[in-house]
Protein backbone atom coordinates (compact mmCIF):
# COMPACT_ATOMS: atom_id res chain seq x y z
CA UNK A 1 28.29 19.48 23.61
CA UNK A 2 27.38 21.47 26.57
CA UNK A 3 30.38 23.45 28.48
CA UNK A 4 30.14 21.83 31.39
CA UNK A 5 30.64 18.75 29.72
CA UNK A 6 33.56 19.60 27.56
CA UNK A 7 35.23 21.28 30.55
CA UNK A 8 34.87 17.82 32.32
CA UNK A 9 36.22 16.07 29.13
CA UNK A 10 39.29 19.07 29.44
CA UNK A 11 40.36 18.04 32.81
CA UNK A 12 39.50 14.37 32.83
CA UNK A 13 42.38 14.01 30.16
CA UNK A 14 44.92 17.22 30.68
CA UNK A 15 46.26 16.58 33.91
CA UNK A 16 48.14 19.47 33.48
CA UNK A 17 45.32 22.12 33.68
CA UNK A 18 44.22 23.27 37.08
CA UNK A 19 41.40 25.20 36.29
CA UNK A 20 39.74 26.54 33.41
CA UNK A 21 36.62 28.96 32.21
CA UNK A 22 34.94 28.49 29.12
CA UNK A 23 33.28 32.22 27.96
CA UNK A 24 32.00 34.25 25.06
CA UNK A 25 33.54 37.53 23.02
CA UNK A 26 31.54 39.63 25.44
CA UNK A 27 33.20 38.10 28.96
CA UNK A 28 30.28 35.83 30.08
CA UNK A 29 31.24 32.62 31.53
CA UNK A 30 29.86 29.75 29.84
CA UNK A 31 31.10 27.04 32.07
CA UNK A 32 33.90 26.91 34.91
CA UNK A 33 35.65 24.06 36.65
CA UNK A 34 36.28 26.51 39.34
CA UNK A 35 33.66 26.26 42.42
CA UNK A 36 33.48 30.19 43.24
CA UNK A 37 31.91 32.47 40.65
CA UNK A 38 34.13 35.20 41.73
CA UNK A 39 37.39 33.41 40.77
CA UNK A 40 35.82 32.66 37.52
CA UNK A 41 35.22 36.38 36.65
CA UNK A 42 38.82 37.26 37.92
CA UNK A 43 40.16 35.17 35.51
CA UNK A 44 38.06 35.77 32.65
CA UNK A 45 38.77 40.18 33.47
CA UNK A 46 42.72 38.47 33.50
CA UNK A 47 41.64 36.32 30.13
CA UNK A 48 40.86 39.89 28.62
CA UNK A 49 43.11 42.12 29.79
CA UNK A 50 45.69 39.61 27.80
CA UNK A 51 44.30 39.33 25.01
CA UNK A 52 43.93 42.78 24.35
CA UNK A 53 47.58 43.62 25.35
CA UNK A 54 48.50 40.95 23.23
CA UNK A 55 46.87 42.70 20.83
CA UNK A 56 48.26 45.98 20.74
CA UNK A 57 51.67 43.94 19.56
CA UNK A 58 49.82 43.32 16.50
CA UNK A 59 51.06 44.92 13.28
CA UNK A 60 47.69 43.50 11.22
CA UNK A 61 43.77 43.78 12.23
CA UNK A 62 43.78 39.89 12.86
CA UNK A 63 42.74 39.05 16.41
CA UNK A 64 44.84 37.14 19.03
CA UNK A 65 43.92 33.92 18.68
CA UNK A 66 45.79 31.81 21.49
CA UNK A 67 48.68 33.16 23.74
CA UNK A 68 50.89 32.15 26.96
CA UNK A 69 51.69 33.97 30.02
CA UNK A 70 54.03 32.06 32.38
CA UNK A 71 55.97 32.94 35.64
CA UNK A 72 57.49 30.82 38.19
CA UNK A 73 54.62 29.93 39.89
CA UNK A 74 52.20 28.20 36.56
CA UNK A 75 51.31 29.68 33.64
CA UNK A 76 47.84 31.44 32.03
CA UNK A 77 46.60 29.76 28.28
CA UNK A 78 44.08 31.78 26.79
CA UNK A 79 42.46 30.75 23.33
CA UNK A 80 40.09 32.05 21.20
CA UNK A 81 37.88 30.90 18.64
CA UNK A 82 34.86 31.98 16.90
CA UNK A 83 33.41 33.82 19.56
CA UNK A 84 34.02 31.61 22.62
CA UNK A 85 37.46 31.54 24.70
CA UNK A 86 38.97 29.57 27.10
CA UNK A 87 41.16 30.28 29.78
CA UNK A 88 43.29 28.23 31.86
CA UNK A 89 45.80 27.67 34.49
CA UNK A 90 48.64 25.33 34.71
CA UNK A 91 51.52 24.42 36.80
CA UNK A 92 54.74 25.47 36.18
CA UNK A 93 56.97 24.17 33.36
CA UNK A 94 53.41 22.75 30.92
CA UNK A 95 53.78 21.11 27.88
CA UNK A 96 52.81 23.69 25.94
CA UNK A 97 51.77 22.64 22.68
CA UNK A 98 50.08 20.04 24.45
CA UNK A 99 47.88 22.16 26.86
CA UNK A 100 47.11 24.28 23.08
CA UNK A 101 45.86 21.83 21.85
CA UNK A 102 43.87 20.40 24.55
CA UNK A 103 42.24 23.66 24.98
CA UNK A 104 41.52 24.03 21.21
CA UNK A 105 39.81 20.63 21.66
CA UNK A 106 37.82 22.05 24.44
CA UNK A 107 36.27 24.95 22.31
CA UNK A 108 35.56 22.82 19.08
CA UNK A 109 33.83 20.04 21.83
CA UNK A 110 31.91 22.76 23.34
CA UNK A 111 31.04 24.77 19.93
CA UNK A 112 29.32 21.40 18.51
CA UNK A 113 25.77 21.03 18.48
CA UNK A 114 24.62 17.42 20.71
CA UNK A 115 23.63 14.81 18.51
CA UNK A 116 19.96 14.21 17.91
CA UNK A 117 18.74 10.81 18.71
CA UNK A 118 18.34 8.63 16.31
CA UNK A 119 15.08 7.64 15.25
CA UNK A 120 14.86 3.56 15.75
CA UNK A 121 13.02 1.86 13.15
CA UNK A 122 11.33 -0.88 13.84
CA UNK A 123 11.78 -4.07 13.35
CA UNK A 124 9.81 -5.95 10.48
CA UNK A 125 7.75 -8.48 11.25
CA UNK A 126 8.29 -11.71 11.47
CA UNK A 127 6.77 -13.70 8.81
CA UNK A 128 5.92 -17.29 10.67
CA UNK A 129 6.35 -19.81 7.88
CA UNK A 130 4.51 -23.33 8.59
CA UNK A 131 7.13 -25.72 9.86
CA UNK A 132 7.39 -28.80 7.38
C-alpha cells in the first residue's frame, strides 16, 4: 500500500491521532498527513532524538521498537518496524494501547506490496444448441 494511503487509512479510523509521518531508518519521510514539509522533518529529528534516548536505557543490543512521550498538552507515539517508523501526535489523555496498535497497523499497511490485478479470464463461449 502506498504511505499516503495508509496514512489516510491511520487517520480516517484513529480519531485520536492529530498528525503523523511515516519514514525510513535513515530519517526520510515517506508520507505525512501534515501540510508543511518543515513540521514533518521537526518531528521526524523529535521521532529520533527519542528513540535513541530511549535507547541508551537499554541493557541489551535490541532496538526500541515503540515508545510514549506524554505531557499535559498530547503525547508523541513513535514505532518502529523493519526499517520504517511512524511518528505521531495525540491529544492529551490517548488510549494508548489503542493508538499502538493503530500505528502498528499503519506500518504493516504501508510495508505491503499493492495487489496485482487479476488477470480476467474469459468467458467460454456459448455453445448455441438448436431449440427443439
Amino acid at each position: 500500500m502506498d504511505p499516503s494511503q495508509a496514512l489516510a487509512d491511520l487517520t480516517e479510523i484513529s480519531s485520536q491521532i492529530e498528525a503523523a509521518v511515516l519514514f525510513d531508518d535513515g530519517g526520510a519521510i515517506l508520507g505525512s498527513t501534515l501540510a508543511e514539509p518543515a513540521a514533518g522533518e521537526e518531528l521526524v529529528l523529535a521521532a529520533g532524538s527519542l528513540l535513541a534516548g530511549a535507547g541508551e536505557f537499554r541493557s541489551g543490543d535490541a532496538a526500541v521498537t515503540q515508545l510514549e512521550a506524554s505531557t499535559r498538552d498530547g503525547s508523541v507515539f513513535v514505532v518502529r518496524d523493519e526499517g520504517r517508523c511512524i511518528v505521531a501526535t495525540t491529544a492529551p489523555d490517548p488510549t494508548v494501547g489503542l493508538v499502538f496498535y493503530d500505528l502498528k497497523s499503519c506500518l504493516r499497511g504501508a510495508a505491503e506490496e499493492p495487489a496485482k490485478p487479476r488477470r480476467r479470464r474469459r468467458a467460454a463461449p456459448k455453445s448455441e444448441e438448436p431449440a427443439e
